[in-house]
C-alpha atoms as a PDB file:
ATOM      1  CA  UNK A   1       0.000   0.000   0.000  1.00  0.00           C
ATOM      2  CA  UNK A   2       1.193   3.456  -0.836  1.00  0.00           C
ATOM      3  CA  UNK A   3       1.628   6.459   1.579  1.00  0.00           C
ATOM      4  CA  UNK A   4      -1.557   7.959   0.244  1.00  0.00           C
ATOM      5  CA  UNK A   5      -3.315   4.803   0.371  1.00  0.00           C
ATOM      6  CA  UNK A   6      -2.247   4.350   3.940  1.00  0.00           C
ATOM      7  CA  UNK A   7      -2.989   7.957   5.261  1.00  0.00           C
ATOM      8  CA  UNK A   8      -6.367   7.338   3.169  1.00  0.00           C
ATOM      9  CA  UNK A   9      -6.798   4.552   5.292  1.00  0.00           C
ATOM     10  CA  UNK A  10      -5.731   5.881   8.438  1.00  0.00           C
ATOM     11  CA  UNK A  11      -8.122   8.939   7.976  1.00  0.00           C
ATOM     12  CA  UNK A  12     -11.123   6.515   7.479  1.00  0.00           C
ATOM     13  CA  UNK A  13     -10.279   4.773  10.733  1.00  0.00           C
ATOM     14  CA  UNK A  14      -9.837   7.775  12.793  1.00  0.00           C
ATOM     15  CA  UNK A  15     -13.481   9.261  11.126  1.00  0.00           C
ATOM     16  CA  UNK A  16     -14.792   6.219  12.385  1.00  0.00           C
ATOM     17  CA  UNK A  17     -13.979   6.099  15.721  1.00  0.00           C
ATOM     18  CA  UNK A  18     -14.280   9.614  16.497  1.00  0.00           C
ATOM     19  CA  UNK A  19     -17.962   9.236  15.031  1.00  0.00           C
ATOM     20  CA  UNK A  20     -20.763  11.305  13.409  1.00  0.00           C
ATOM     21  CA  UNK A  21     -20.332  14.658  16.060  1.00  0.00           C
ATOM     22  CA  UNK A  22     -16.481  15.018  14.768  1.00  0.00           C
ATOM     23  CA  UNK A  23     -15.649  17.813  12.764  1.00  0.00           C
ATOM     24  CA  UNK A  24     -13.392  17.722  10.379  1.00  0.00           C
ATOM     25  CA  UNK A  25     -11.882  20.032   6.794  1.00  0.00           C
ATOM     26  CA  UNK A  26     -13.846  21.404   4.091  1.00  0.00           C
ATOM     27  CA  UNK A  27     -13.222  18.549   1.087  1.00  0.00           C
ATOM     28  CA  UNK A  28     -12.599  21.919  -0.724  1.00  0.00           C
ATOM     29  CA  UNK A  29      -9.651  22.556   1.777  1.00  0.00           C
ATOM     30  CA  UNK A  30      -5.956  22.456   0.623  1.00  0.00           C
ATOM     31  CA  UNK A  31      -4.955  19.210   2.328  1.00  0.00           C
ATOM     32  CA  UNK A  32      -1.436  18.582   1.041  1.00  0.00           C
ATOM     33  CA  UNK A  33      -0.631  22.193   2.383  1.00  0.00           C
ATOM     34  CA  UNK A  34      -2.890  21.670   5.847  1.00  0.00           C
ATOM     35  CA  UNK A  35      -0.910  18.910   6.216  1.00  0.00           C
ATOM     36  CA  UNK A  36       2.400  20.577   5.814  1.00  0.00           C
ATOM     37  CA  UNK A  37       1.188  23.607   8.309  1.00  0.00           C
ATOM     38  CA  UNK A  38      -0.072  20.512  10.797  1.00  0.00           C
ATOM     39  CA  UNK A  39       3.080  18.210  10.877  1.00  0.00           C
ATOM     40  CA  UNK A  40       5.447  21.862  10.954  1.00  0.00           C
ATOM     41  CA  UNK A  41       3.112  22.569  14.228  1.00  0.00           C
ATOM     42  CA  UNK A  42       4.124  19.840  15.390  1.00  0.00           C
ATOM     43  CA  UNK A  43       7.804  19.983  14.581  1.00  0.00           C
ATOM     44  CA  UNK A  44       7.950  23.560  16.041  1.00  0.00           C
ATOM     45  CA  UNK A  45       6.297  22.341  19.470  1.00  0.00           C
ATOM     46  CA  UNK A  46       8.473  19.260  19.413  1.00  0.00           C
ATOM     47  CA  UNK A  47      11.451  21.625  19.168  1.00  0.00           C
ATOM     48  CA  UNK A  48       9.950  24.467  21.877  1.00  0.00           C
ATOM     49  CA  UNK A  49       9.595  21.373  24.449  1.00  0.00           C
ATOM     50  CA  UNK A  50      12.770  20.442  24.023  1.00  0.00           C
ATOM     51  CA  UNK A  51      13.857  23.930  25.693  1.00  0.00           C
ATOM     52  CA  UNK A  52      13.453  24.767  29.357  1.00  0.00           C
ATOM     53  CA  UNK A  53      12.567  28.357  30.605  1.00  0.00           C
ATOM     54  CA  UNK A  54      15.815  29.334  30.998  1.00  0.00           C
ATOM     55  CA  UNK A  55      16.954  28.376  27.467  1.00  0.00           C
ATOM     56  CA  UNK A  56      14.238  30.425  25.804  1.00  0.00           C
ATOM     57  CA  UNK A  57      16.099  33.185  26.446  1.00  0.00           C
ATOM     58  CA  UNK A  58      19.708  32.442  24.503  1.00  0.00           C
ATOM     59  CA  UNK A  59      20.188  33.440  21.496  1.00  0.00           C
ATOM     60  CA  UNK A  60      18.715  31.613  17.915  1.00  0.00           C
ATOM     61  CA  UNK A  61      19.119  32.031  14.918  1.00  0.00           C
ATOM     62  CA  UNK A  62      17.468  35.692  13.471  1.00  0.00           C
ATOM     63  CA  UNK A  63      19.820  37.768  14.277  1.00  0.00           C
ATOM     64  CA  UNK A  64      19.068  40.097  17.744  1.00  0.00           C
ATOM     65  CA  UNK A  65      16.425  37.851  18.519  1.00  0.00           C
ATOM     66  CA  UNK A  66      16.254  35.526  21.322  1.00  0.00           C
ATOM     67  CA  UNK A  67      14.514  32.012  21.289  1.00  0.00           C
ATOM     68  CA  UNK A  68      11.643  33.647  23.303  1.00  0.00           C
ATOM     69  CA  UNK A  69      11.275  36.589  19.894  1.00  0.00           C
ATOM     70  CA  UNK A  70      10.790  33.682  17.166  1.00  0.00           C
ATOM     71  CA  UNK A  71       8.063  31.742  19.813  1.00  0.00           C
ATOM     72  CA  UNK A  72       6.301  35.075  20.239  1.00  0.00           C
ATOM     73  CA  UNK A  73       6.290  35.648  16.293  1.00  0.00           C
ATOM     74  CA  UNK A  74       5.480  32.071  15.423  1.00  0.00           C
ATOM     75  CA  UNK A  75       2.466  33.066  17.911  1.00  0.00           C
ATOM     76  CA  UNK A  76       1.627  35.905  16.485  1.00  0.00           C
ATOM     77  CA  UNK A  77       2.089  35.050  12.850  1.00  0.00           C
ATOM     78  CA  UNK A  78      -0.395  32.430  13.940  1.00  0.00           C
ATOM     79  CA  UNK A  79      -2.933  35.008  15.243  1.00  0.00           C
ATOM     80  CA  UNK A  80      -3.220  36.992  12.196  1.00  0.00           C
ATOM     81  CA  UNK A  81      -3.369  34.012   9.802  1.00  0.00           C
ATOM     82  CA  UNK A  82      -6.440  33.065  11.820  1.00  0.00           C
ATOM     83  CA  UNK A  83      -7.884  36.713  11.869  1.00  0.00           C
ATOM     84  CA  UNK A  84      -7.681  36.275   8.088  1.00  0.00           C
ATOM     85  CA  UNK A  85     -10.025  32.887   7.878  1.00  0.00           C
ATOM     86  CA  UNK A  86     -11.958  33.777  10.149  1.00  0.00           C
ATOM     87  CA  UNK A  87     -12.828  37.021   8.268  1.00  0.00           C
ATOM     88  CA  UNK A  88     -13.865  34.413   5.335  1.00  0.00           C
ATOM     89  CA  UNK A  89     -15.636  32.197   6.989  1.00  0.00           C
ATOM     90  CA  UNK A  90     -17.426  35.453   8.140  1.00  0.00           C
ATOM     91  CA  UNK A  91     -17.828  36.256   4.347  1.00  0.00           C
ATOM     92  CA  UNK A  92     -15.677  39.548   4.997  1.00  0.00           C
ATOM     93  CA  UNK A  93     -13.234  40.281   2.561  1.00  0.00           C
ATOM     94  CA  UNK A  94     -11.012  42.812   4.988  1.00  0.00           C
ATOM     95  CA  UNK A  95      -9.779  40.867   8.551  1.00  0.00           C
ATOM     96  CA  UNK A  96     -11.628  42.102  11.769  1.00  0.00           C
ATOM     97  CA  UNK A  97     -10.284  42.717  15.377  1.00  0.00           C
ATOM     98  CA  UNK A  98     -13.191  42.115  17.798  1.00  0.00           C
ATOM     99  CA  UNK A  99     -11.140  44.407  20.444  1.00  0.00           C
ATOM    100  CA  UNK A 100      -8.277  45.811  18.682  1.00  0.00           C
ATOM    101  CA  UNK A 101      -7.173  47.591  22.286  1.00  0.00           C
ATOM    102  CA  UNK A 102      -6.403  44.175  23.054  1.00  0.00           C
ATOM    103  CA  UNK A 103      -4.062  42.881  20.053  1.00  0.00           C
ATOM    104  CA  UNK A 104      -0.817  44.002  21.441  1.00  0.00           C
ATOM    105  CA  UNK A 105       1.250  41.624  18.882  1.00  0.00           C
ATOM    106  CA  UNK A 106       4.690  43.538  18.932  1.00  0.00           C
ATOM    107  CA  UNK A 107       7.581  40.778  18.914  1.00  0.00           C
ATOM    108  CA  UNK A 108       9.496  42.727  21.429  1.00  0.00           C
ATOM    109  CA  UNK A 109       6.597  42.742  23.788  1.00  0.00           C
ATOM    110  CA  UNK A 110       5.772  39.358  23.160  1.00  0.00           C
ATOM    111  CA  UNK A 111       9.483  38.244  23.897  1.00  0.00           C
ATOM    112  CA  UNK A 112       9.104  39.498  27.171  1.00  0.00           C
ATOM    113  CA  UNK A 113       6.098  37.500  28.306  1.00  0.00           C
ATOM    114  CA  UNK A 114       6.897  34.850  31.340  1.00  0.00           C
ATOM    115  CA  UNK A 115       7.952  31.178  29.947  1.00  0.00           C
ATOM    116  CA  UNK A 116       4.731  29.660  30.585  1.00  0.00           C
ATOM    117  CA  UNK A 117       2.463  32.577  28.882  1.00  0.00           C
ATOM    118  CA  UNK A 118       4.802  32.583  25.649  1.00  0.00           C
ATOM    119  CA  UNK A 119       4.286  28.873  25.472  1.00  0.00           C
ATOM    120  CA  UNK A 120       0.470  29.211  25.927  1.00  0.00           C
ATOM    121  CA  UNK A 121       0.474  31.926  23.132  1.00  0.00           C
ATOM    122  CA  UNK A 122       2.106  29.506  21.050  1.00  0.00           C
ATOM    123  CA  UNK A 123      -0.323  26.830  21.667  1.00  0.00           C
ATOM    124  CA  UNK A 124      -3.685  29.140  21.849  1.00  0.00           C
ATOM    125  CA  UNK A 125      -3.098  30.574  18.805  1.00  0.00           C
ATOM    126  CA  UNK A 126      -2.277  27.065  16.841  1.00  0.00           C
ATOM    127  CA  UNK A 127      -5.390  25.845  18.138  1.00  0.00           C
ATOM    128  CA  UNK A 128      -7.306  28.807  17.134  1.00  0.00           C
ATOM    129  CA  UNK A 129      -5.826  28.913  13.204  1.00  0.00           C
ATOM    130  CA  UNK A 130      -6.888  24.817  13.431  1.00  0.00           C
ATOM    131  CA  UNK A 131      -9.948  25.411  14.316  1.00  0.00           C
ATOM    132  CA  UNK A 132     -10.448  28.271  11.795  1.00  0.00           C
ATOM    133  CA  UNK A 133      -9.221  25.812   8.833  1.00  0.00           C
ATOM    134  CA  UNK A 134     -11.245  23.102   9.991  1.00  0.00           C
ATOM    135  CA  UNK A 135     -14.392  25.259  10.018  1.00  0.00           C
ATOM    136  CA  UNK A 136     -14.092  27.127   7.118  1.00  0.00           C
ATOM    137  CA  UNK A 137     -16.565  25.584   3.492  1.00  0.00           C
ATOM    138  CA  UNK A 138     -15.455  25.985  -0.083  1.00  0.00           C
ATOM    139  CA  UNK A 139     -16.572  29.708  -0.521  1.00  0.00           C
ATOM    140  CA  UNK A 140     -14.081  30.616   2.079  1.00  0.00           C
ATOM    141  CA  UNK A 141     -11.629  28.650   0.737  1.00  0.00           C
ATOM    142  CA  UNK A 142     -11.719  30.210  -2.467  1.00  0.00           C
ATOM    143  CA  UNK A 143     -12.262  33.933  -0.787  1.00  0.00           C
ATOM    144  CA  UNK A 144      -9.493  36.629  -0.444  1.00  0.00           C
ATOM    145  CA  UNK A 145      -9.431  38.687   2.771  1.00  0.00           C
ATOM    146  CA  UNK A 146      -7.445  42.162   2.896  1.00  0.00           C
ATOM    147  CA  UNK A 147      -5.094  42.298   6.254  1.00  0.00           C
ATOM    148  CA  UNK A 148      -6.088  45.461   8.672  1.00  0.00           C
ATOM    149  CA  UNK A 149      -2.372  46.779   7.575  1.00  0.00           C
ATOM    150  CA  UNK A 150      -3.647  47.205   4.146  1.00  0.00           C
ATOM    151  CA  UNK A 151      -1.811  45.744   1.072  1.00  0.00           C
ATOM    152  CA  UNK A 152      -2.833  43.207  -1.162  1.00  0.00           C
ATOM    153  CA  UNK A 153      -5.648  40.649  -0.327  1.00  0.00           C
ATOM    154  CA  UNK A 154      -4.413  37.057   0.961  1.00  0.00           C
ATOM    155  CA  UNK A 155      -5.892  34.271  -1.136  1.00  0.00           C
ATOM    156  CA  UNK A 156      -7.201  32.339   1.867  1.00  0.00           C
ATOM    157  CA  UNK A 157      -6.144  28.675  -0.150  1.00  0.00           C
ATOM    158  CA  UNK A 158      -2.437  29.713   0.305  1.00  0.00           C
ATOM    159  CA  UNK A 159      -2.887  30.183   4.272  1.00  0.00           C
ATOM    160  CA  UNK A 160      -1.875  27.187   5.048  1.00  0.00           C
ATOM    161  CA  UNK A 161       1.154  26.831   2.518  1.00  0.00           C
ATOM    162  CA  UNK A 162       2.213  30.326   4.496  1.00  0.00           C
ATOM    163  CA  UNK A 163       2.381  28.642   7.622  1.00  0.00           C
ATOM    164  CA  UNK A 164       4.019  25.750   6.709  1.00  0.00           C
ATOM    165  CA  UNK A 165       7.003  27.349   5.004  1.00  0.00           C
ATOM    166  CA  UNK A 166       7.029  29.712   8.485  1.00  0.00           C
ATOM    167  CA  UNK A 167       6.531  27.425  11.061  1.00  0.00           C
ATOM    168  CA  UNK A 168       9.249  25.132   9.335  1.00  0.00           C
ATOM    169  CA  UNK A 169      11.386  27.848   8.959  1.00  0.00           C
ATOM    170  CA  UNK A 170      11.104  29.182  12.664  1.00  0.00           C
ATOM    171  CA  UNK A 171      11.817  25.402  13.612  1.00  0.00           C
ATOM    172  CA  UNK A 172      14.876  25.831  12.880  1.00  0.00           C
ATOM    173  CA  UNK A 173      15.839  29.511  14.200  1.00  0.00           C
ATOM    174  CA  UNK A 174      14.950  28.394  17.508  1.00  0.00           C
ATOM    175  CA  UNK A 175      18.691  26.559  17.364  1.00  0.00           C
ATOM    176  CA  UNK A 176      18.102  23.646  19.387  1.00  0.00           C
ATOM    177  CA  UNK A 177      18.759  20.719  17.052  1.00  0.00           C
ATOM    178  CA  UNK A 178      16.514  21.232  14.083  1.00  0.00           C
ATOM    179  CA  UNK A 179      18.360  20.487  11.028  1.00  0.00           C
ATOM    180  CA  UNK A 180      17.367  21.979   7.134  1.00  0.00           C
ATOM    181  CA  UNK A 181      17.173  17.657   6.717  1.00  0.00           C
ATOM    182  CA  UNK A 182      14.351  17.591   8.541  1.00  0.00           C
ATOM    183  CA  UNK A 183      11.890  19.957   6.214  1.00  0.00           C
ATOM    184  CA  UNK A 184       9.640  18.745   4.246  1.00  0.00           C
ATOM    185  CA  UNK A 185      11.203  18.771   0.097  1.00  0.00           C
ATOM    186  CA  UNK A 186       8.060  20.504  -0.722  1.00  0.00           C
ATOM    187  CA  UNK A 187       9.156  23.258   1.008  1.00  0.00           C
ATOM    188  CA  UNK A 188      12.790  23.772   0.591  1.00  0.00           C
ATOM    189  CA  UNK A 189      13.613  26.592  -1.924  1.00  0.00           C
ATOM    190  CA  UNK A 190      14.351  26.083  -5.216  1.00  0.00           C
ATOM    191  CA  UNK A 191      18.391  25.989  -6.127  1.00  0.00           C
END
């Protein structure tokens, strides 16, 4: 059996355990690229784990940032892809902040949040752009949303291509044993 015969497989098992009240994608959803976001998730909370408080402040990778920046951008990069799905699930086509007093998502103030709330950032806001994925039907698939900051409109089908290729790449700024060998080929940049 081929890999896509045996995730095929493994999805129709899980469905049927999980039952008739489980959620799950739109079939109009981008699942090669979900699954790329998913699995770098994953990596990049593998990695974070791996670090204890202490180490979150040492240096990475991105220059003049600290392991606690990239977690706080990872988080917020997170946030604001999920602002934009949830504006077209909404059937807006410009992103929405419910209490924009309340969206302090500055890097530097983020970086300076205690271990354990940088941690649940990252995790809250993963959960929250899965949910919005998971939730969203074809037309907002196929919708483009305009960020608050202006510029062009996002084509909401690439969302989860965007994460993947930053959540992958932040994997590895972190500097705590993530190695370019362990990205997916889809992802690595052309030569």
């Amino acid at each position: 059996m081929d890999r896509s015969a045996q995730e095929a497989w493994a999805h129709e098992r899980l469905r049927e355990r999980q039952g008739t009240g489980a959620r799950y994608d739109s079939p109009a959803a981008p699942q090669r690229d979900l699954l790329l976001a998913r699995r770098g998730t994953a990596y990049f909370a593998r990695k974070l784990n791996e670090l204890d408080d202490e180490a979150l402040a040492l240096p990475s990778r991105v220059p003049g940032w600290s392991r606690r920046h990239v977690v706080a951008h990872v988080g917020y990069h997170a946030r604001g892809l999920a602002r934009l799905v949830e504006a077209a699930r909404n059937g807006l086509d410009r992103e929405q902040l419910a209490e924009p007093e309340n969206q302090i998502e500055d890097v530097e103030f983020g970086a300076t949040l205690p271990p354990h709330a940088l941690r649940h950032l990252f995790h809250h806001a993963e959960v929250h752009l899965n949910v919005e994925w998971r939730d969203l039907d074809a037309p907002g698939w196929s919708a483009r949303v305009r960020p608050l900051a202006g510029g062009v409109a996002v084509p909401v089908r690439e969302t989860p291509l965007l994460r993947a290729r930053e959540i992958w790449r932040r994997a590895l700024d972190l500097d705590c044993g993530g190695s370019a060998t362990d990205i997916p080929p889809d992802l690595l940049d052309p030569p």
